[in-house]
Protein backbone atom coordinates (compact mmCIF):
# COMPACT_ATOMS: atom_id res chain seq x y z
CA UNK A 1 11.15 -8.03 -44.35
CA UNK A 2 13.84 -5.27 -44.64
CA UNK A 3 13.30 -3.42 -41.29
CA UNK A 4 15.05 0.37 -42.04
CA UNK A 5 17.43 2.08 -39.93
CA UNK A 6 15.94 5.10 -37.94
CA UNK A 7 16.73 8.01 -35.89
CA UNK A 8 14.85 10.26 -33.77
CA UNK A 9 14.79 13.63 -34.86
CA UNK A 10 4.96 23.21 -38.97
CA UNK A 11 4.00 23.46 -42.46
CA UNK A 12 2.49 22.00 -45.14
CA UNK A 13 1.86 18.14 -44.22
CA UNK A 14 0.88 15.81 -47.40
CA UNK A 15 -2.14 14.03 -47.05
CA UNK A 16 -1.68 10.53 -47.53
CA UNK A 17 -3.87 8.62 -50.16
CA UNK A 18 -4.22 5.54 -48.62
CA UNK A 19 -3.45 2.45 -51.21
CA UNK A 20 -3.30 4.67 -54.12
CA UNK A 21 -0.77 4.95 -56.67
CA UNK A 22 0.81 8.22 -56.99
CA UNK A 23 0.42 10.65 -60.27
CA UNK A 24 3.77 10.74 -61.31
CA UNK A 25 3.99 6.92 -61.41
CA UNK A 26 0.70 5.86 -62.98
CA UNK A 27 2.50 6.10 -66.21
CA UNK A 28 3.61 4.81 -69.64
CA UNK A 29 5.55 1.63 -67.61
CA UNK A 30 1.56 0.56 -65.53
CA UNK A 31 0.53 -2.11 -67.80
CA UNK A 32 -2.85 -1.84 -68.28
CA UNK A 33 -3.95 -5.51 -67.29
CA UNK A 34 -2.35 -8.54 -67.26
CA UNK A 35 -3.30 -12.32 -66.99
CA UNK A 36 -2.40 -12.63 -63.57
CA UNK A 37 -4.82 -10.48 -62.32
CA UNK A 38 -7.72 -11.49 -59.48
CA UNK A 39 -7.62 -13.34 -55.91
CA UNK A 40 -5.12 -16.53 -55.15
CA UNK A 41 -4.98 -18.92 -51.99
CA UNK A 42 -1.93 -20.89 -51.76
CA UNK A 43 -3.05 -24.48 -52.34
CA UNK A 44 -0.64 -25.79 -49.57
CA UNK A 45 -1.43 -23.11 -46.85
CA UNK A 46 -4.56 -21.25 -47.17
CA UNK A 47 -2.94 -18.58 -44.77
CA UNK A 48 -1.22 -17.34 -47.50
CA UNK A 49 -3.02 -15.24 -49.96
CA UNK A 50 -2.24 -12.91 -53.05
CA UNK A 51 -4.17 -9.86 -54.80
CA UNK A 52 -3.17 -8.73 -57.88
CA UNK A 53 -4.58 -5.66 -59.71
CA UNK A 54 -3.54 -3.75 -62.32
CA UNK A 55 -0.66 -1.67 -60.88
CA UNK A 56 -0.08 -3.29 -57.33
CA UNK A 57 -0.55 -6.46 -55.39
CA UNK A 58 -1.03 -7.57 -52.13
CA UNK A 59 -0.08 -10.34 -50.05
CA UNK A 60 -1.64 -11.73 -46.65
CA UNK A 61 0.72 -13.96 -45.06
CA UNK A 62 -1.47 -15.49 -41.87
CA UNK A 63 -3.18 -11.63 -41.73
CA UNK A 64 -0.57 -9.70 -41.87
CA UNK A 65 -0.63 -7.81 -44.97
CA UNK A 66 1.89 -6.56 -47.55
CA UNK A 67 2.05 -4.74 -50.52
CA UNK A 68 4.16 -3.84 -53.95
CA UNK A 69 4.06 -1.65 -57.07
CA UNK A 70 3.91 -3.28 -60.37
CA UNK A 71 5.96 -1.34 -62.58
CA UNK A 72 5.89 -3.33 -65.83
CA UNK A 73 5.49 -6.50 -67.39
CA UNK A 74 8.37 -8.76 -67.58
CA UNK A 75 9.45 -11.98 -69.35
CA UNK A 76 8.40 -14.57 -67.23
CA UNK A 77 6.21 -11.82 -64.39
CA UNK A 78 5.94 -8.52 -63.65
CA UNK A 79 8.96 -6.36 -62.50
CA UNK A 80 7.37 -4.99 -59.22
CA UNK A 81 8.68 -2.95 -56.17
CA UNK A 82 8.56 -4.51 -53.01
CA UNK A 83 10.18 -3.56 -49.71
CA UNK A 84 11.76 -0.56 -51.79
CA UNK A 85 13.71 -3.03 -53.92
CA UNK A 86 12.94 -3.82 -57.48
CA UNK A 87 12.36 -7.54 -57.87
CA UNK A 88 11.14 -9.84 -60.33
CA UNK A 89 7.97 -11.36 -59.28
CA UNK A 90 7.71 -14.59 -61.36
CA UNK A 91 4.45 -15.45 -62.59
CA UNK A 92 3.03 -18.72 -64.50
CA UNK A 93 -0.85 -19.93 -64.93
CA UNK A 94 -0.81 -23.62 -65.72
CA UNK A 95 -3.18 -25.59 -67.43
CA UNK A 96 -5.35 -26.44 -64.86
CA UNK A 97 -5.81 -22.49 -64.45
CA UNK A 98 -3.66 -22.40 -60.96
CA UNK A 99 -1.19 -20.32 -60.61
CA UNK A 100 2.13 -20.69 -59.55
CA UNK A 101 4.22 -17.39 -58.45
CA UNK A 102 7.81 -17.13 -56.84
CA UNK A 103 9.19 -13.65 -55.88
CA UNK A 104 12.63 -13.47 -56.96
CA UNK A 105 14.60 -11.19 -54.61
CA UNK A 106 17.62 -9.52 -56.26
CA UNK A 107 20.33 -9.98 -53.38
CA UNK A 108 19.08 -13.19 -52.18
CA UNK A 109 19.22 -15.22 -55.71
CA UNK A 110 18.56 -18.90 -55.90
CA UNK A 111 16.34 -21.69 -57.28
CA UNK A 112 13.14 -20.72 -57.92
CA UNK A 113 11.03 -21.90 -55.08
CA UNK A 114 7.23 -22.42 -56.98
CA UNK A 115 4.74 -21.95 -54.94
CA UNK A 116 1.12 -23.28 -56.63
CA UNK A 117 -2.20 -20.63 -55.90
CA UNK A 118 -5.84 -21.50 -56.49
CA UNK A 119 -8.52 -18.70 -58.03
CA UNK A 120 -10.87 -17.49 -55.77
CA UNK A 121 -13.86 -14.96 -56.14
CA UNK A 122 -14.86 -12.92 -54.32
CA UNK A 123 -11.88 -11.35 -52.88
CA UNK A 124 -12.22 -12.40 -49.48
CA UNK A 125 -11.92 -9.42 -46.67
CA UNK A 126 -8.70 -10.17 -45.17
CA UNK A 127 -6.96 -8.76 -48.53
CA UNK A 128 -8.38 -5.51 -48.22
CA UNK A 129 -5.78 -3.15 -47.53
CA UNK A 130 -7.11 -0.46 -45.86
CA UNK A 131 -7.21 1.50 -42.26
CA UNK A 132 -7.69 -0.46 -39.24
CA UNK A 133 -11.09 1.51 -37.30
CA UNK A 134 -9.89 3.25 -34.33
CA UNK A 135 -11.93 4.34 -31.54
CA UNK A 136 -13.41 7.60 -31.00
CA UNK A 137 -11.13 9.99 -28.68
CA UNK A 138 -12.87 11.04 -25.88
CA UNK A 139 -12.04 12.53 -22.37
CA UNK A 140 -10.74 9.66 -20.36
CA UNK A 141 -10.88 9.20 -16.42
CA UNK A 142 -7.51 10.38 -15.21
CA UNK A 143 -6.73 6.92 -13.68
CA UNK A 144 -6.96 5.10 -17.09
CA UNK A 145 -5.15 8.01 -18.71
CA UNK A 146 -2.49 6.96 -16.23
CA UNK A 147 -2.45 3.34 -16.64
CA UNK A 148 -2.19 3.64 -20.56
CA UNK A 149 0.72 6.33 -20.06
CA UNK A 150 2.60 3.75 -17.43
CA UNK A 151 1.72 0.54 -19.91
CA UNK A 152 3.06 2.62 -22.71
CA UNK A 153 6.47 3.91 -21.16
CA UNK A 154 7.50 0.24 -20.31
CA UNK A 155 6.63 -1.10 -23.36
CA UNK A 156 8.80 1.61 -25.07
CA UNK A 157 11.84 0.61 -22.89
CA UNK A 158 11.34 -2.81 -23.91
CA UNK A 159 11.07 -2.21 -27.68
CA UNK A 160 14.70 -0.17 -26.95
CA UNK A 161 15.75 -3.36 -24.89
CA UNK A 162 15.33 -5.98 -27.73
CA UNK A 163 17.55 -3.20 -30.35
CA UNK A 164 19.53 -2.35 -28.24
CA UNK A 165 21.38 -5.68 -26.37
CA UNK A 166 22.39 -7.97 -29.26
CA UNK A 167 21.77 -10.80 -26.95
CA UNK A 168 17.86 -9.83 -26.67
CA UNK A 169 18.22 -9.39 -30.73
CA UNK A 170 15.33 -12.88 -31.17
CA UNK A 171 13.48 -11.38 -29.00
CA UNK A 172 12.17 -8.69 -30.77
CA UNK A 173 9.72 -9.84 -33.18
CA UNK A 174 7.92 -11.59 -30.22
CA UNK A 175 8.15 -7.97 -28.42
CA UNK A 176 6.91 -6.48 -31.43
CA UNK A 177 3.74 -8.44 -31.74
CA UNK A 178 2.59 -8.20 -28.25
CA UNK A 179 3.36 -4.57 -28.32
CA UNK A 180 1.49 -4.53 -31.65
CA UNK A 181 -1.48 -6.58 -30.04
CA UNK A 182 -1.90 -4.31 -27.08
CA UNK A 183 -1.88 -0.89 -28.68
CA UNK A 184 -4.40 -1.69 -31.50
CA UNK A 185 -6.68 -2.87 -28.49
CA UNK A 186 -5.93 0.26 -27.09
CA UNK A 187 -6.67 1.91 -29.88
CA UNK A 188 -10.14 0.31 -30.60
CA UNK A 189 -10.97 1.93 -27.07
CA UNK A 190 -9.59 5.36 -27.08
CA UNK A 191 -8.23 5.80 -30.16
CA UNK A 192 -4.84 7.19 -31.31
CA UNK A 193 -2.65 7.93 -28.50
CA UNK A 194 -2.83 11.83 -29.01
CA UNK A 195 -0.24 14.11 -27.18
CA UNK A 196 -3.02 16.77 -26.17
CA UNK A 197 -4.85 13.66 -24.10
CA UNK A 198 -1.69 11.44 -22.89
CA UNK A 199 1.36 13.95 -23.04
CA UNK A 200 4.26 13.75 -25.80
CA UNK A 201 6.19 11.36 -24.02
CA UNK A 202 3.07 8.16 -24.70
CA UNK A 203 2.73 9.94 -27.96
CA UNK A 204 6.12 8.73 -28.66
CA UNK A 205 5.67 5.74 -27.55
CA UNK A 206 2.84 4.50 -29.28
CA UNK A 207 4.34 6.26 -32.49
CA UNK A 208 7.20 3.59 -31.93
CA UNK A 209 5.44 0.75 -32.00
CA UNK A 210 3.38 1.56 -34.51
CA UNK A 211 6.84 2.34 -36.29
CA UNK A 212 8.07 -1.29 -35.79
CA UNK A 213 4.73 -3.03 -35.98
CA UNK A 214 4.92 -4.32 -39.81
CA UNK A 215 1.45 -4.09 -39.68
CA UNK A 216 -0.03 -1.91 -42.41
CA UNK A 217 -3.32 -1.38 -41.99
CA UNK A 218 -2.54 0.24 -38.45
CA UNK A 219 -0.06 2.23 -39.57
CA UNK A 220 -2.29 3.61 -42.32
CA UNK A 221 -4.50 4.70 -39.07
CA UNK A 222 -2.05 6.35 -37.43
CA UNK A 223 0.15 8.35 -39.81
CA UNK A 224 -3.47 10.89 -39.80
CA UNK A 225 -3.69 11.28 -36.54
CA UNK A 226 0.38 11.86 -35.82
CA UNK A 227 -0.14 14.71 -38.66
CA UNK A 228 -3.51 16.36 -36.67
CA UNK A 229 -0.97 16.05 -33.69
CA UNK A 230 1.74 17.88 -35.97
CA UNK A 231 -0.22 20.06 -37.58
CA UNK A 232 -1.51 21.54 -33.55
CA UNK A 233 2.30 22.25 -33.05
CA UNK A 234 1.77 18.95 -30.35
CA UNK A 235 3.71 16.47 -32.86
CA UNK A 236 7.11 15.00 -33.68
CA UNK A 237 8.16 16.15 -36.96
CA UNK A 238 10.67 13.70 -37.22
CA UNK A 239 7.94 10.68 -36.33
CA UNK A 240 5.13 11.75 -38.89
CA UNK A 241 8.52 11.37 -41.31
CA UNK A 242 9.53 8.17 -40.66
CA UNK A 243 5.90 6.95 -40.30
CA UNK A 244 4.58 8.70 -43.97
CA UNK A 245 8.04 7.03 -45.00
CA UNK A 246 7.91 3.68 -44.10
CA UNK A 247 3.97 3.92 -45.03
CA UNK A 248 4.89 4.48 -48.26
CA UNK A 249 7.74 1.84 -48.88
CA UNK A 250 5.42 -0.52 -47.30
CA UNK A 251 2.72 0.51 -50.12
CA UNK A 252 5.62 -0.58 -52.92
CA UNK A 253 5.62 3.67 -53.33
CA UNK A 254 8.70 5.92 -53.21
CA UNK A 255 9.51 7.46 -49.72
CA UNK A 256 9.24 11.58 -49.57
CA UNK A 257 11.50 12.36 -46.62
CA UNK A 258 14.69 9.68 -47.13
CA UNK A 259 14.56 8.75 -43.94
CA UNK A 260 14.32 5.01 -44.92
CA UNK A 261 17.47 3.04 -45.18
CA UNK A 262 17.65 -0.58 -46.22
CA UNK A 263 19.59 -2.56 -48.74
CA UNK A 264 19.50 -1.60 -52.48
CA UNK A 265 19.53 -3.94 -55.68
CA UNK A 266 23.64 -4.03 -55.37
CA UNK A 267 23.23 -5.31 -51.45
CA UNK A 268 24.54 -1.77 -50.34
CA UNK A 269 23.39 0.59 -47.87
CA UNK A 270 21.14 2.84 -49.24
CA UNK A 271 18.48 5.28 -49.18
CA UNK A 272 15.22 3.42 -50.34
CA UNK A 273 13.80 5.27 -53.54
CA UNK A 274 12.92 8.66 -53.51
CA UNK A 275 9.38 10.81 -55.04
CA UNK A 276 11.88 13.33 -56.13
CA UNK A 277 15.62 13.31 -54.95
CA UNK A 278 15.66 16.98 -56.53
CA UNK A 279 13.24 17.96 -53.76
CA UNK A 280 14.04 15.96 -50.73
CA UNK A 281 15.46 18.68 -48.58
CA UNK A 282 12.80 20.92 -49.54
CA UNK A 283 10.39 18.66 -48.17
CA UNK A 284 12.36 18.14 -44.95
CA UNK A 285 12.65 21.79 -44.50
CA UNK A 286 9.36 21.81 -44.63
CA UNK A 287 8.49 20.08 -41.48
CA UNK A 288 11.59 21.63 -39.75
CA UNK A 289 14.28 18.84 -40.39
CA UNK A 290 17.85 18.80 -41.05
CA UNK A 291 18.97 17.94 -44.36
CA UNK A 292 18.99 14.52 -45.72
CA UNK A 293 22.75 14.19 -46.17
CA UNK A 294 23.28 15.52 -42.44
CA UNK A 295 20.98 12.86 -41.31
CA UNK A 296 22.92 10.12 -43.44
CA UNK A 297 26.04 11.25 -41.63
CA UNK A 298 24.33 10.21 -38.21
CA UNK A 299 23.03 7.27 -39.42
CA UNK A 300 26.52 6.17 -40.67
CA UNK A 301 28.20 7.26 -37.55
CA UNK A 302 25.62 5.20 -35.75
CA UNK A 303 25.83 2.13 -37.55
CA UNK A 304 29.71 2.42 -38.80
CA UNK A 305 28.45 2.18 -42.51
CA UNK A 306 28.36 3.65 -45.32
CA UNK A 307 24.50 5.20 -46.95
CA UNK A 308 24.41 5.69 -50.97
CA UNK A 309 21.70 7.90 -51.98
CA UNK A 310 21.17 5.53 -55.34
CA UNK A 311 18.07 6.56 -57.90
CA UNK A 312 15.84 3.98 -59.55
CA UNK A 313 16.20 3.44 -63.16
């Protein structure tokens, strides 16, 4: 997965549709069904699932869930956007009514690795993309308000740690998971990690692992409750950004803010596609942030490279 570059950094805050498609894309290019449509298991590993609909898809790799835009139908597939790249997502149903499926990535081309999927019905729950159920938020006793805040500050230093020292680079998707694991437990018992309850500091914390989770469902929890936090002038502007952001890439949807940078259909450094490129520092000034090309010009000066700001086609 294409993990974007961020930096850390109030009005009108967009309320985010959860797994909807967008107005301004449900247009002439959605097909309006195709054959591939319904529930698949992998035949070889029945961890490995795939939901397509009409205009989107879904895939649950060993629970973890993912999802793309469909933009059109395609010789061969369905052109789809995934990861904020446009790829080719290569589609056959054979005789015997399986399916196989290979997603070809544009950068990364190659033989076409088939990969065979059985029908099933009904669509079992673990390809429902939606919200993971936090707690309710409640006053807490001060000493467990304390041991969450203390749990939370070293597990932010770590998540730094593993970025930060290229030696410790392997270790971060193991960080990331246990992170991941411990603040959704957290979050089934108190909730979000709210700054009026635990202080901006844990807010931040538990924004950034949330950030760097990959897990979708619990990111769709958050992103509300770091814009109730925003909208109480208690909130990081530049956090409900990059979270609505990467929500929306992660969705196969086009980012609002820019603040997503990954590697475009060329292999260059890029901002990931835009809602409306026209508009971007409009909505940035909305929530009190610098404009996108100033914040391109610290990302390049951080990473030493250069950031196209590329359309889609």
């Amino acid at each position: 997965m294409i993990r974007s570059l961020i930096a850390f950094a109030v009005l009108s805050i967009p309320v985010m549709l959860c797994c909807t498609v967008s107005g301004e894309e449900a247009g002439a290019d959605s097909p309006p069904s195709n054959p591939f449509e319904g529930c698949w298991q992998r035949a070889d590993d029945a961890g490995f699932m795939l939901k397509i609909e009409r205009d989107r898809f879904v895939i649950s790799t060993r629970g973890r869930l993912q999802a793309g835009r469909i933009l059109r139908a395609e010789t061969g597939g369905l052109l789809v956007r995934f990861e904020g790249i446009r790829m080719l997502l290569r589609l056959e149903i054979g005789e015997d009514g399986r399916l196989k499926a290979d997603l070809m990535h544009p950068i990364k081309r190659g033989k076409l690795e088939w990969k065979t999927y059985a029908k099933i019905d009904p669509a079992p729950p673990e390809l429902d993309l939606k919200p993971l159920e936090l707690g309710k938020s409640g006053e807490l006793a001060a000493e467990r308000t304390e041991e969450i805040k203390s749990s939370l500050e070293r597990r932010m230093k770590e998540d730094q740690a593993v970025r930060k020292d290229q030696k410790r680079m392997p270790d971060m998707a193991k960080t990331d998971r246990e992170n991941t694991a411990w603040l959704r437990k957290i979050g089934a018992e108190v909730g979000w990690i709210d700054t009026a309850r635990f202080g901006p500091a844990a807010a931040s914390a538990a924004f950034l692992i949330v950030q760097h989770s990959g897990d979708l469902p619990f990111m769709l929890a958050a992103l509300p409750e770091i814009g109730k936090d925003l909208r109480a002038s208690k909130g990081d502007p530049q956090a409900y950004a990059l979270l609505y952001d990467r929500v929306r890439i992660f969705l196969g949807e086009k980012q609002r803010y820019g603040s997503q940078v990954g590697m475009n259909e060329k292999g260059k450094h890029a901002v990931l596609p835009l809602e409306d490129g026209a508009k971007v520092d409009e909505f940035r000034k909305e929530l009190g942030l610098q404009p996108l090309r100033e914040y391109l010009d610290s990302v390049e000066k951080m990473t030493g490279r250069e950031v196209e700001i590329s359309s889609e086609e």
